[in-house]
PDB file of N, CA and C in Angstrom:
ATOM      1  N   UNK A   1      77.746 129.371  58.922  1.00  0.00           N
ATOM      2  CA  UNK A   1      76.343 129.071  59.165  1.00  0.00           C
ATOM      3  C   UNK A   1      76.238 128.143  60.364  1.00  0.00           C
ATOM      4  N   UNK A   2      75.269 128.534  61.064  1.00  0.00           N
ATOM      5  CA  UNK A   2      75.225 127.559  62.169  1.00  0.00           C
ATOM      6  C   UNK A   2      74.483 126.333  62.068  1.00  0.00           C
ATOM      7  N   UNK A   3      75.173 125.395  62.805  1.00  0.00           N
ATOM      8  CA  UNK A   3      75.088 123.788  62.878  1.00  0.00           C
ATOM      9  C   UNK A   3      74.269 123.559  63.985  1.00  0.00           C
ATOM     10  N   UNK A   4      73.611 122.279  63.482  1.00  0.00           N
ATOM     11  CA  UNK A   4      72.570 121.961  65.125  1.00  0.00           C
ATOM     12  C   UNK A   4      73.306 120.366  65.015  1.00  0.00           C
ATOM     13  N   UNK A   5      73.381 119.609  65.434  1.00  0.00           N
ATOM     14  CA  UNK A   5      74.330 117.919  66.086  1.00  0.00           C
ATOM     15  C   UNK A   5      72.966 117.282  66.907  1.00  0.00           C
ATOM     16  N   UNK A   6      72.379 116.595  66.686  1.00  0.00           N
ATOM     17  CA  UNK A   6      71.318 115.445  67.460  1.00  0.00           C
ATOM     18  C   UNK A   6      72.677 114.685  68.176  1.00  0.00           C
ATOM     19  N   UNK A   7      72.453 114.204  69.649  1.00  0.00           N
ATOM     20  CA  UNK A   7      72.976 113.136  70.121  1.00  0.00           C
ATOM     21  C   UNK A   7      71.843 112.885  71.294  1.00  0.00           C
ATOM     22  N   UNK A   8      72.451 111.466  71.938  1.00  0.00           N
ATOM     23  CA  UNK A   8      70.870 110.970  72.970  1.00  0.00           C
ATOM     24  C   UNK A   8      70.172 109.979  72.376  1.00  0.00           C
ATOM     25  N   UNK A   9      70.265 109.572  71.113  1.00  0.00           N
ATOM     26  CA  UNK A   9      69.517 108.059  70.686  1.00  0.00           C
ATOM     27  C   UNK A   9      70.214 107.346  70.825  1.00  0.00           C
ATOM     28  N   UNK A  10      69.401 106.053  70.377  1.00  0.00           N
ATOM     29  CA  UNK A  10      70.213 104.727  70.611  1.00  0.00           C
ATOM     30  C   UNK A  10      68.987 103.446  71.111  1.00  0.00           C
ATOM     31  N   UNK A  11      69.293 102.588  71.365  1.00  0.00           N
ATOM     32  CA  UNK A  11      68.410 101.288  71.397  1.00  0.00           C
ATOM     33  C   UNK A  11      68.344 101.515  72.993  1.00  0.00           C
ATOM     34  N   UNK A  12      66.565 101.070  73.577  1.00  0.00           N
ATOM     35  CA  UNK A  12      66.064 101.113  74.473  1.00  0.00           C
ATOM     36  C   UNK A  12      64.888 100.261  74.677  1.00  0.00           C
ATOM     37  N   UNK A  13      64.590 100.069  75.334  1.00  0.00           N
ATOM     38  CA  UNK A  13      63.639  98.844  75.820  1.00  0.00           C
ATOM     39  C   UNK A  13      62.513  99.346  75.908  1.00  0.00           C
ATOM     40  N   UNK A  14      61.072  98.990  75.697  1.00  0.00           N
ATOM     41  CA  UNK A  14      60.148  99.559  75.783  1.00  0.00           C
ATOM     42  C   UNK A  14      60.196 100.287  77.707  1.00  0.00           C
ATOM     43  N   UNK A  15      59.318 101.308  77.471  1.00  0.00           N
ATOM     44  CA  UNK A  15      59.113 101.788  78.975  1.00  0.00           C
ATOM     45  C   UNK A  15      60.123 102.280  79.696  1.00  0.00           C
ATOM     46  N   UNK A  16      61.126 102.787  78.703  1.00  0.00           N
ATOM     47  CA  UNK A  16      62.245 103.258  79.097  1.00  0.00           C
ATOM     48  C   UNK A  16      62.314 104.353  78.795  1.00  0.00           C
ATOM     49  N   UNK A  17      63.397 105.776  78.948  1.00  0.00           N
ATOM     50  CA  UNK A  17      63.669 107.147  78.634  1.00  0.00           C
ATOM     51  C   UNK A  17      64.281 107.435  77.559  1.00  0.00           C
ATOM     52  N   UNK A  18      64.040 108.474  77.073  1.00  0.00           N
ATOM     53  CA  UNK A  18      65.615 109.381  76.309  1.00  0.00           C
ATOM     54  C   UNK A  18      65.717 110.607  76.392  1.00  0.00           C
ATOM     55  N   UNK A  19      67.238 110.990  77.166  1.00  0.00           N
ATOM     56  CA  UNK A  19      66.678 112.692  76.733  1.00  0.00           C
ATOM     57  C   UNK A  19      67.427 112.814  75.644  1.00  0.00           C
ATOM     58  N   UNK A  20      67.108 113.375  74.404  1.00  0.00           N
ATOM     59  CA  UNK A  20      67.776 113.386  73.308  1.00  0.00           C
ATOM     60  C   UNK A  20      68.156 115.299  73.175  1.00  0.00           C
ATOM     61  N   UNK A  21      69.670 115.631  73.198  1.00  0.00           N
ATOM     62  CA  UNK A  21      70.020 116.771  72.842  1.00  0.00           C
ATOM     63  C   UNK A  21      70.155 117.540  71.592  1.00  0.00           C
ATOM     64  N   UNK A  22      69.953 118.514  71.468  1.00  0.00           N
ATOM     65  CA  UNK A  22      69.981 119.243  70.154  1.00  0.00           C
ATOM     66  C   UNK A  22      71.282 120.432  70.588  1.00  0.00           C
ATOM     67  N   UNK A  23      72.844 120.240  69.716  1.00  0.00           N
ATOM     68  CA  UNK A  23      73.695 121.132  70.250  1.00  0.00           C
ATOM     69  C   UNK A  23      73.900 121.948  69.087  1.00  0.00           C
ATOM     70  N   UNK A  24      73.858 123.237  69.189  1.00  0.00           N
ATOM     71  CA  UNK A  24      74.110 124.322  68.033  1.00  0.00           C
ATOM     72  C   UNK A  24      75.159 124.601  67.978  1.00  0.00           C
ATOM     73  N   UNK A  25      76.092 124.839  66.832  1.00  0.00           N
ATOM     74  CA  UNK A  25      77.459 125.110  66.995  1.00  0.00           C
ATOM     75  C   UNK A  25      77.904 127.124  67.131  1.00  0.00           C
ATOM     76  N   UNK A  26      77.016 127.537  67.746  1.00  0.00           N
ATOM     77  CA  UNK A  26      77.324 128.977  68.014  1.00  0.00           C
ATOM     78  C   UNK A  26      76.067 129.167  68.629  1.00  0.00           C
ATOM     79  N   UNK A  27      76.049 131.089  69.248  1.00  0.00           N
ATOM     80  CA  UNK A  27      75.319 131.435  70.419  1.00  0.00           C
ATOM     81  C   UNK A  27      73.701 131.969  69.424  1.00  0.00           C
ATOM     82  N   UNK A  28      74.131 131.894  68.230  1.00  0.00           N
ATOM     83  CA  UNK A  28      72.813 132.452  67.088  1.00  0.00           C
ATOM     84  C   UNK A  28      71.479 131.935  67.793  1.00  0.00           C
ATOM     85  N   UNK A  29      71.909 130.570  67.945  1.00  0.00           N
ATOM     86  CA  UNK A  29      70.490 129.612  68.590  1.00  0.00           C
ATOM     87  C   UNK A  29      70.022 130.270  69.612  1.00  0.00           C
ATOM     88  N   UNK A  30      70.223 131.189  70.571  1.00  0.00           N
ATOM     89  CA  UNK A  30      69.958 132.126  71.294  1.00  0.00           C
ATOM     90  C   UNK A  30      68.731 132.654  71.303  1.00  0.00           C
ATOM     91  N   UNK A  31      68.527 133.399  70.204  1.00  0.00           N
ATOM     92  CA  UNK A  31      67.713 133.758  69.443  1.00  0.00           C
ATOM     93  C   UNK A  31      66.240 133.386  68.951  1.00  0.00           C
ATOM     94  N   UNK A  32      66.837 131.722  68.552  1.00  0.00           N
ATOM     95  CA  UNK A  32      65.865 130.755  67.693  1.00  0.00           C
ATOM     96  C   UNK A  32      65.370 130.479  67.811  1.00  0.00           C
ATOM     97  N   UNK A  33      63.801 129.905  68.094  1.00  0.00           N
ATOM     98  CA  UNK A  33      63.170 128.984  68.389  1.00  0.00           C
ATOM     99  C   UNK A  33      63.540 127.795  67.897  1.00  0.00           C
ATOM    100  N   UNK A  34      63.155 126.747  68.337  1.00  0.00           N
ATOM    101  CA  UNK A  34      63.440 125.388  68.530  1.00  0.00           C
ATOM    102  C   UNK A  34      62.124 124.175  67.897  1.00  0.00           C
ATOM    103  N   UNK A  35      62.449 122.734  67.587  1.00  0.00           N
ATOM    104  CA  UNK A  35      61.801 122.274  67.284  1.00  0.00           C
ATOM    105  C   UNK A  35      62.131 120.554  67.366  1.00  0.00           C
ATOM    106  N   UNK A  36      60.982 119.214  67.414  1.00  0.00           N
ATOM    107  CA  UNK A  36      62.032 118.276  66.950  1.00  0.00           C
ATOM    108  C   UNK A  36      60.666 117.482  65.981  1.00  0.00           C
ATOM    109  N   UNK A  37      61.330 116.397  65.355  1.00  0.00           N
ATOM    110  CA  UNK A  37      60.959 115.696  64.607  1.00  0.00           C
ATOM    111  C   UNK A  37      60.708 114.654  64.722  1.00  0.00           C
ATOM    112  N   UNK A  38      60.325 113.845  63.850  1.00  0.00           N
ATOM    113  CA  UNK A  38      60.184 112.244  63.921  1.00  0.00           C
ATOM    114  C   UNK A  38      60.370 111.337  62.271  1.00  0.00           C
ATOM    115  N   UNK A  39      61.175 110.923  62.485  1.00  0.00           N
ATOM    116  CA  UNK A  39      60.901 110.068  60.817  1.00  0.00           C
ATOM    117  C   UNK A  39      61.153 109.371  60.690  1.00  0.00           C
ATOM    118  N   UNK A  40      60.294 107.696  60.254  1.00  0.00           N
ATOM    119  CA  UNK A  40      60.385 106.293  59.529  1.00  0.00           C
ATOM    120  C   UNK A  40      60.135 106.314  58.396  1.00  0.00           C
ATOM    121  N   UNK A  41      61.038 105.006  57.782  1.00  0.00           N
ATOM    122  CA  UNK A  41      60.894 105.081  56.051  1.00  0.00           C
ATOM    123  C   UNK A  41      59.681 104.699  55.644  1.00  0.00           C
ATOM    124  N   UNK A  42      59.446 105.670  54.825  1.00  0.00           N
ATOM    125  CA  UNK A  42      58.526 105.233  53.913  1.00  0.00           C
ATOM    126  C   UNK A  42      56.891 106.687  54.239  1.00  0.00           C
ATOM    127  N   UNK A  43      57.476 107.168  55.050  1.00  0.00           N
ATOM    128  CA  UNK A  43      56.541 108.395  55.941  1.00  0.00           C
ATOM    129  C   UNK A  43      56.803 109.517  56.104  1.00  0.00           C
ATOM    130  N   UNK A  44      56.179 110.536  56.115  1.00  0.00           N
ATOM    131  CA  UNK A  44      56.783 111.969  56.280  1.00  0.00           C
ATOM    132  C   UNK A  44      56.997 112.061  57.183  1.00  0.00           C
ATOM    133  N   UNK A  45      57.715 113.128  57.638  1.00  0.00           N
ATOM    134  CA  UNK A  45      58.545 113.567  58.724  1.00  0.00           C
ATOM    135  C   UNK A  45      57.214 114.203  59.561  1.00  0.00           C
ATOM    136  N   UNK A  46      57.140 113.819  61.052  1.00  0.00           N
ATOM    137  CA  UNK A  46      56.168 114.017  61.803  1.00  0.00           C
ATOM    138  C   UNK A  46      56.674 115.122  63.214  1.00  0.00           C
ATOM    139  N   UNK A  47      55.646 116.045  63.415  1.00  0.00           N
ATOM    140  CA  UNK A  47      55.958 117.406  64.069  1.00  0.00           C
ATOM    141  C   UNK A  47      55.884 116.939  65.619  1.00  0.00           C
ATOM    142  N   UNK A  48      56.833 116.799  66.438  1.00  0.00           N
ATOM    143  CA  UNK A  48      56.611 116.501  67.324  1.00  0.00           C
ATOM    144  C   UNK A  48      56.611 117.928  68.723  1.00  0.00           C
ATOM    145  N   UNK A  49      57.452 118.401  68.441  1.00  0.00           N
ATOM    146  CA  UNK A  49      57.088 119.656  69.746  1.00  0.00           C
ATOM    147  C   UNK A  49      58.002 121.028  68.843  1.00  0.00           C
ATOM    148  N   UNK A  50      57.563 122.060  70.103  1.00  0.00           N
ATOM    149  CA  UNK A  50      58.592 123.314  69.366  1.00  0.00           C
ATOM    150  C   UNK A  50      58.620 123.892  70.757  1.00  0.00           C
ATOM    151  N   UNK A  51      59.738 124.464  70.680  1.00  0.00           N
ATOM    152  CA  UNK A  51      59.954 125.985  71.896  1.00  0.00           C
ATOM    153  C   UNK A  51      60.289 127.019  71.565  1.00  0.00           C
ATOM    154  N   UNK A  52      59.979 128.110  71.903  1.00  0.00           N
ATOM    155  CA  UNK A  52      60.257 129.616  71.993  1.00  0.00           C
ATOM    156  C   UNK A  52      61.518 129.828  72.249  1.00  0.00           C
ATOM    157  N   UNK A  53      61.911 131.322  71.737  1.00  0.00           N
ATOM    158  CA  UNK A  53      63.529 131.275  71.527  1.00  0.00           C
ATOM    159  C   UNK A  53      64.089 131.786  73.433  1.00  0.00           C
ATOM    160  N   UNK A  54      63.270 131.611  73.920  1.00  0.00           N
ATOM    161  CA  UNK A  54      63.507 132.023  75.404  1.00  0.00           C
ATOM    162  C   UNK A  54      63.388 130.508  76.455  1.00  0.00           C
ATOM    163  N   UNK A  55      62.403 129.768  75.800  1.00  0.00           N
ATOM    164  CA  UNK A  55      62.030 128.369  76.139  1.00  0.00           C
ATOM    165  C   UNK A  55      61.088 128.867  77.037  1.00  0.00           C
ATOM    166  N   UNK A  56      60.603 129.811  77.076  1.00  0.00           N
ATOM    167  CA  UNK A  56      58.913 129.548  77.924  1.00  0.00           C
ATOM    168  C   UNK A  56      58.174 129.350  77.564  1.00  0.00           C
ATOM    169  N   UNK A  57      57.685 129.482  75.829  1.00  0.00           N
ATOM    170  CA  UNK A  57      56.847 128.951  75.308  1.00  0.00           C
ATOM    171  C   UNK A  57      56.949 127.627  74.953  1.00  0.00           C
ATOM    172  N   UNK A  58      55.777 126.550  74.689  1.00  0.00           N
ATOM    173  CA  UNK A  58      56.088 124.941  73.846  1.00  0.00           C
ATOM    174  C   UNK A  58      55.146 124.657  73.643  1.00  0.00           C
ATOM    175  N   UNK A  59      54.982 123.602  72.333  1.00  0.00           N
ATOM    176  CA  UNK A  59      53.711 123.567  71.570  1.00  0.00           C
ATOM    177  C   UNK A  59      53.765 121.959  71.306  1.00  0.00           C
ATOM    178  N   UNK A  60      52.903 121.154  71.317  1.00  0.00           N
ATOM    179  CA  UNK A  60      53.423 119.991  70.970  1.00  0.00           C
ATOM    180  C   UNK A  60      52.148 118.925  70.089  1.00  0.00           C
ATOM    181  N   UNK A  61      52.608 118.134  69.451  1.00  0.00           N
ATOM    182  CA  UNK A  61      51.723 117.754  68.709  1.00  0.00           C
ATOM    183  C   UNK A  61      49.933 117.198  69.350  1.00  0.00           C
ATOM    184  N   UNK A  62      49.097 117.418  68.513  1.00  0.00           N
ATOM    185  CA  UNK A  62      47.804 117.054  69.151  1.00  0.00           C
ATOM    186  C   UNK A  62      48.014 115.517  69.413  1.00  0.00           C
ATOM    187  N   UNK A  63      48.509 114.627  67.901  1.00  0.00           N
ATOM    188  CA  UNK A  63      48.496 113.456  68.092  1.00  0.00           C
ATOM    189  C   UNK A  63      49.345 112.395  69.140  1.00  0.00           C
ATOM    190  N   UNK A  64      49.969 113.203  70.087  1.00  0.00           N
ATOM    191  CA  UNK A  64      51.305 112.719  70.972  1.00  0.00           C
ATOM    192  C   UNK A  64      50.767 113.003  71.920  1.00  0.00           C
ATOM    193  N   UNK A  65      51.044 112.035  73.012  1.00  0.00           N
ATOM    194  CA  UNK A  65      50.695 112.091  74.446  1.00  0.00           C
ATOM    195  C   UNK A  65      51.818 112.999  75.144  1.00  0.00           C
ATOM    196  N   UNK A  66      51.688 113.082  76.562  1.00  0.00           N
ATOM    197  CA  UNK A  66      52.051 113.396  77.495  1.00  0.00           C
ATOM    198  C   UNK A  66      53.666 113.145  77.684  1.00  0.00           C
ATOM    199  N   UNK A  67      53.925 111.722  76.474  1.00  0.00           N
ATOM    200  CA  UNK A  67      55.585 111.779  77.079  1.00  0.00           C
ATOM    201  C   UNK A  67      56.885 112.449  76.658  1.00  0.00           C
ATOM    202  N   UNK A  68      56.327 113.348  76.080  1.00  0.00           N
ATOM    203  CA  UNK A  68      57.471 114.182  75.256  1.00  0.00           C
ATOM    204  C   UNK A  68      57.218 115.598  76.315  1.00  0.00           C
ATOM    205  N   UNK A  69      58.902 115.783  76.553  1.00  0.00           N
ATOM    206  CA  UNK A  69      58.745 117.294  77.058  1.00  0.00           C
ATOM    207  C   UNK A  69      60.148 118.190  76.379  1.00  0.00           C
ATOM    208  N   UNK A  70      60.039 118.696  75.859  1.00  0.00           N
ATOM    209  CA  UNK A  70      60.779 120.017  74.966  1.00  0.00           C
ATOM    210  C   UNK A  70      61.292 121.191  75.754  1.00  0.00           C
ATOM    211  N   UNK A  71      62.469 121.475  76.060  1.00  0.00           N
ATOM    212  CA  UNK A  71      63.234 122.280  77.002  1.00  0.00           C
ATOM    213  C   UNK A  71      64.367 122.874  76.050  1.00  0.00           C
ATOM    214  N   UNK A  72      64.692 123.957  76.643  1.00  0.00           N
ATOM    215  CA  UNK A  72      66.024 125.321  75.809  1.00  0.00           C
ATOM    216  C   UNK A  72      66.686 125.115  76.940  1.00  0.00           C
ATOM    217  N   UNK A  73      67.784 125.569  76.733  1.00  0.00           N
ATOM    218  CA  UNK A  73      69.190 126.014  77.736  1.00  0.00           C
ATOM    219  C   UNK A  73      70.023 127.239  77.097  1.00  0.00           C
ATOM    220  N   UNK A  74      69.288 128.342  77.430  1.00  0.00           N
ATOM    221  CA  UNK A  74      70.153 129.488  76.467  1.00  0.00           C
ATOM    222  C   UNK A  74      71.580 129.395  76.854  1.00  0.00           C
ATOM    223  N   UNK A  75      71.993 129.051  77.887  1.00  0.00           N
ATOM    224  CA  UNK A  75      73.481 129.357  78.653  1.00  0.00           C
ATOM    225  C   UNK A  75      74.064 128.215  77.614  1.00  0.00           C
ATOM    226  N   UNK A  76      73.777 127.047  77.678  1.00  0.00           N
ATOM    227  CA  UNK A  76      74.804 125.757  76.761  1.00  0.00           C
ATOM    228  C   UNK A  76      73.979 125.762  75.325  1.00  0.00           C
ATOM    229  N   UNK A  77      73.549 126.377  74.731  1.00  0.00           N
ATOM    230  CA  UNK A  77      72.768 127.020  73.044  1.00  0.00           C
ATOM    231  C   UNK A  77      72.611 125.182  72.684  1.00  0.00           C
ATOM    232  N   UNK A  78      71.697 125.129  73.717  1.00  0.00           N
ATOM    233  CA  UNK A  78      71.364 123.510  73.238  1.00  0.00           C
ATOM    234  C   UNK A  78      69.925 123.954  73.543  1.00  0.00           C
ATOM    235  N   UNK A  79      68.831 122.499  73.208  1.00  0.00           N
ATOM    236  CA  UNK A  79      67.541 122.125  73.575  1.00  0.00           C
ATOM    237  C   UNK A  79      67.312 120.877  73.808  1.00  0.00           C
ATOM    238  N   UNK A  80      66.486 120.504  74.190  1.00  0.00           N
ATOM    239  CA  UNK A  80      66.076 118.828  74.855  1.00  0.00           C
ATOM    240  C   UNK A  80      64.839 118.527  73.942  1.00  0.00           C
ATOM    241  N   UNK A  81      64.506 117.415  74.194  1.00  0.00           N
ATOM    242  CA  UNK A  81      63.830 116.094  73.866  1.00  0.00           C
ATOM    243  C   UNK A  81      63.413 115.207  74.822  1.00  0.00           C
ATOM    244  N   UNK A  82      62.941 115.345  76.050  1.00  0.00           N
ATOM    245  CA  UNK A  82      62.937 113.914  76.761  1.00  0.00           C
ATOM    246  C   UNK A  82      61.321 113.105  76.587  1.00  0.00           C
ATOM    247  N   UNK A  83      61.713 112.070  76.288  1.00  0.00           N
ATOM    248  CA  UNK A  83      60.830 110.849  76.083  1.00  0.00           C
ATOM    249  C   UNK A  83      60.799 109.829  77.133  1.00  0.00           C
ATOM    250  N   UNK A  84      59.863 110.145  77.883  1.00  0.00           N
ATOM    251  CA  UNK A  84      59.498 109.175  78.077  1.00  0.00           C
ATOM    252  C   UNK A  84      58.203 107.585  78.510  1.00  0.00           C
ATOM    253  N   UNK A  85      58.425 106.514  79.035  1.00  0.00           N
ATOM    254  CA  UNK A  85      57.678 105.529  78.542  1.00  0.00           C
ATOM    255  C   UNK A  85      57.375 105.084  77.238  1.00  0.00           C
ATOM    256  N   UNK A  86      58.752 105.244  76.746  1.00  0.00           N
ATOM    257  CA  UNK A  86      59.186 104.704  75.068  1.00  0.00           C
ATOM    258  C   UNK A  86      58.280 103.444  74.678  1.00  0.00           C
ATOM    259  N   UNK A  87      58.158 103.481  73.332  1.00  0.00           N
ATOM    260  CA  UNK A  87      56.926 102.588  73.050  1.00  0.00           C
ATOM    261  C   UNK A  87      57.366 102.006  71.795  1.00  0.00           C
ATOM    262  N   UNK A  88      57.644 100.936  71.241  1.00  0.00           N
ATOM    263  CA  UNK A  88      58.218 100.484  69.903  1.00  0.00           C
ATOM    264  C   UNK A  88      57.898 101.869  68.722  1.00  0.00           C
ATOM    265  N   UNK A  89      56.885 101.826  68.643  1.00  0.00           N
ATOM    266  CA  UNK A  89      56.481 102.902  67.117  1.00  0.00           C
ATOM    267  C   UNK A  89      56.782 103.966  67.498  1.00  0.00           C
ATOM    268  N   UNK A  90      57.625 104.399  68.842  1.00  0.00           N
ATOM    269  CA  UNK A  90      58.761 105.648  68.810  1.00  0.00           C
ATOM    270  C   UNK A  90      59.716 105.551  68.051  1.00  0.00           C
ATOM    271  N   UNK A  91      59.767 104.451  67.257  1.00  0.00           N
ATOM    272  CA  UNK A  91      61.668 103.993  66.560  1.00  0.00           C
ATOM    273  C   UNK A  91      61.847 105.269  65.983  1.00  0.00           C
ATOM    274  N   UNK A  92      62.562 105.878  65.467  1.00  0.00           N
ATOM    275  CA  UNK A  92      62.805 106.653  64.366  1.00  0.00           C
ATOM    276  C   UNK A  92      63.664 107.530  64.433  1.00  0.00           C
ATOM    277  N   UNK A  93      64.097 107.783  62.952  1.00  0.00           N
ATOM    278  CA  UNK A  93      65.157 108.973  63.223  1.00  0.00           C
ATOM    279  C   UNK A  93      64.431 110.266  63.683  1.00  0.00           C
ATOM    280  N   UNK A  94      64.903 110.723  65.104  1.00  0.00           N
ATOM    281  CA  UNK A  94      64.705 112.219  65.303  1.00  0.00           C
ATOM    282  C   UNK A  94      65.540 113.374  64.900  1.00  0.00           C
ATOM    283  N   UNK A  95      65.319 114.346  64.322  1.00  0.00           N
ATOM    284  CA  UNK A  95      65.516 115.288  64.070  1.00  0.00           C
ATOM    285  C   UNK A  95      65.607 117.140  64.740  1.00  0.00           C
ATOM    286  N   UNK A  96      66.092 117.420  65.191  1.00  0.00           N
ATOM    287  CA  UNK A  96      66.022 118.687  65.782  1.00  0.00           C
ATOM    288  C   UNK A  96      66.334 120.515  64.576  1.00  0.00           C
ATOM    289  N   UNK A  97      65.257 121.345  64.680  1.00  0.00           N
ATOM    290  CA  UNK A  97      65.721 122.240  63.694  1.00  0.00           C
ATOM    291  C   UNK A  97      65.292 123.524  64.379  1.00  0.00           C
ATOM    292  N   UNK A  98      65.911 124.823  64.072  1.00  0.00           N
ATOM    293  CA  UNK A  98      65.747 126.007  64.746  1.00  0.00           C
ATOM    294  C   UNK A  98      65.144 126.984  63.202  1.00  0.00           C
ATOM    295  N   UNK A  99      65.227 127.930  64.027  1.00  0.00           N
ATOM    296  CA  UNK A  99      64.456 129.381  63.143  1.00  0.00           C
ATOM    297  C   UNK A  99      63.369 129.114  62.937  1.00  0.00           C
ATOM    298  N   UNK A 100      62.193 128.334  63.258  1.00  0.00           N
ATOM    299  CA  UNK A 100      60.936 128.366  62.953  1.00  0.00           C
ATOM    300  C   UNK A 100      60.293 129.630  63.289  1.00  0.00           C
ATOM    301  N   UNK A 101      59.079 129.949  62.912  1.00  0.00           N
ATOM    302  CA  UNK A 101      58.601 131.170  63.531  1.00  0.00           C
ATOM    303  C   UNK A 101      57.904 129.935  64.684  1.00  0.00           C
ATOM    304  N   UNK A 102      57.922 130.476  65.802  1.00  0.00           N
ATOM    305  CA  UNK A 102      57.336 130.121  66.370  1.00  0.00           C
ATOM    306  C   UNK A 102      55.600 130.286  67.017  1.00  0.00           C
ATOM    307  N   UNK A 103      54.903 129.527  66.786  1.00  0.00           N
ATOM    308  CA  UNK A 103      55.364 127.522  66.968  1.00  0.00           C
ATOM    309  C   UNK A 103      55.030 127.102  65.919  1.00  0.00           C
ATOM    310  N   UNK A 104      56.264 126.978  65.146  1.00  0.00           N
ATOM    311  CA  UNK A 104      55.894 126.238  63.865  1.00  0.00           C
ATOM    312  C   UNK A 104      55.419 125.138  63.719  1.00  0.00           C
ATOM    313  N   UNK A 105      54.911 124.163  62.779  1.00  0.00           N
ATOM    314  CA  UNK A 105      55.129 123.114  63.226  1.00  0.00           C
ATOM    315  C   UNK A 105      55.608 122.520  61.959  1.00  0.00           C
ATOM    316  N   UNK A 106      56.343 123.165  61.183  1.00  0.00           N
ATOM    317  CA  UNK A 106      56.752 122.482  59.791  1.00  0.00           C
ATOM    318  C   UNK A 106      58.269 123.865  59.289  1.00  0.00           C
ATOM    319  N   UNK A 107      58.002 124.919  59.057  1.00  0.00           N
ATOM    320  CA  UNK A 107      59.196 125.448  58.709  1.00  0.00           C
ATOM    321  C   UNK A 107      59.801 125.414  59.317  1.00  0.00           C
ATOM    322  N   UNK A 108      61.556 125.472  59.223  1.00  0.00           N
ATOM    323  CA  UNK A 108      62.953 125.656  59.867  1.00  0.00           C
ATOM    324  C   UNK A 108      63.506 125.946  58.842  1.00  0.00           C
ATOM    325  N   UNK A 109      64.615 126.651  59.291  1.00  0.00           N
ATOM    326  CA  UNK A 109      65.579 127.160  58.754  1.00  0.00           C
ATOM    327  C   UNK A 109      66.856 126.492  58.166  1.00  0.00           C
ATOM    328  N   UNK A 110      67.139 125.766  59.965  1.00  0.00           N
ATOM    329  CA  UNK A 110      68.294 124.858  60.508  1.00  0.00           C
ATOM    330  C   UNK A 110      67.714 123.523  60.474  1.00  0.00           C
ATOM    331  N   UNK A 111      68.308 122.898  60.241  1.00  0.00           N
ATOM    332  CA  UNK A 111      68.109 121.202  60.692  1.00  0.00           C
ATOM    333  C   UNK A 111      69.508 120.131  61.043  1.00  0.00           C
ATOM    334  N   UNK A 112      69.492 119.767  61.947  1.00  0.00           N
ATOM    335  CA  UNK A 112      70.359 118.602  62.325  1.00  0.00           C
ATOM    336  C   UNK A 112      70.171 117.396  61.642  1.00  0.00           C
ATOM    337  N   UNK A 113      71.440 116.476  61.339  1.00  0.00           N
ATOM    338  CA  UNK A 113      71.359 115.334  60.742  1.00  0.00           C
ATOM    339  C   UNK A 113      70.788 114.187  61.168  1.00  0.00           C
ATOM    340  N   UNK A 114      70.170 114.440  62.520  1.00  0.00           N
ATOM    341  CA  UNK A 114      69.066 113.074  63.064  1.00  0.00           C
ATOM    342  C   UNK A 114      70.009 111.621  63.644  1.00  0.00           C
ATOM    343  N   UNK A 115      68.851 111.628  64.855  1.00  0.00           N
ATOM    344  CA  UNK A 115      69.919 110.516  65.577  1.00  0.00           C
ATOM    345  C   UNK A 115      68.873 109.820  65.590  1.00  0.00           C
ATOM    346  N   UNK A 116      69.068 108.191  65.903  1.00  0.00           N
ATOM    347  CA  UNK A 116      68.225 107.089  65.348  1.00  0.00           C
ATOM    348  C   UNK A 116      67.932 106.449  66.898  1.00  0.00           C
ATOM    349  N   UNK A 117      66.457 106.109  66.684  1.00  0.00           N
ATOM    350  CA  UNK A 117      66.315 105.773  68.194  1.00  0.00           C
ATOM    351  C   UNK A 117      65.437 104.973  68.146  1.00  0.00           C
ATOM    352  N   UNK A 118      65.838 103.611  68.739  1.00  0.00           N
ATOM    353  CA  UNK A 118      65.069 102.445  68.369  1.00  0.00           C
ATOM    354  C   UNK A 118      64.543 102.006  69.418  1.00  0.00           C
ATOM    355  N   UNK A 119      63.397 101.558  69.747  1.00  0.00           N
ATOM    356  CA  UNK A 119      62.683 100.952  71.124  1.00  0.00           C
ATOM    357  C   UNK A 119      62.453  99.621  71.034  1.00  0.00           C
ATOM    358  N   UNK A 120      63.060  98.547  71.553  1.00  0.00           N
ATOM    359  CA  UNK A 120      62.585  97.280  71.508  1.00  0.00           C
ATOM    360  C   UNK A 120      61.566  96.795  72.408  1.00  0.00           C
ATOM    361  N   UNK A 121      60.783  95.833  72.063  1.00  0.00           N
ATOM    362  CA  UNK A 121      59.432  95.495  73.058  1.00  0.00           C
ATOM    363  C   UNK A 121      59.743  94.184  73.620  1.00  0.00           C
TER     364      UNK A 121
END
């Protein structure tokens, strides 16, 4: 079964970047559409963007500004995350998951174990 791996978090200063990667462990993701997440304790997991299994399509949350941009790489069966002008109440574990129908903004199939990304002010 195929694996998705979050890496790209980590502690950052407000007004700063991340591109956070989503790596699939086979070419299936090819296929998949794409997606990422957001989650602090105590809160549900919040829909932050999705892409098409080609990456020309992307959908991204109403409640999120402008600094999130969501990118595919069919050749390296990865997808992106980049954030930026990081803002403290970005902290959270992100999450990356495939097979949605696309543009989902809640089913997946796949999900990665989430990389933790903290913004200090």
């Amino acid at each position: 079964q195929m694996r998705l791996v979050e890496s790209g978090g980590g502690l950052v200063q407000a007004g700063g970047s991340l591109r956070l990667t989503c790596q699939a462990s086979d070419d299936s993701i090819r296929n998949l559409s794409g997606g990422w997440f957001r989650q602090t304790p105590g809160k549900e997991r919040e829909f932050i963007a999705a892409v098409s299994w080609n990456g020309s399509g992307t959908r991204y949350a109403d409640s999120l500004s402008g600094r999130f941009t969501i990118s595919k790489d069919l050749n390296k069966n990865a997808f992106y995350l980049q954030v930026n002008d990081l803002r403290p109440e970005d902290t959270a574990v992100y999450y990356c998951a495939a097979d949605g129908n696309y543009p989902s903004t809640h089913h997946y199939d796949y999900w990665g174990q989430g990389t933790q990304v903290t913004v200090s002010s």
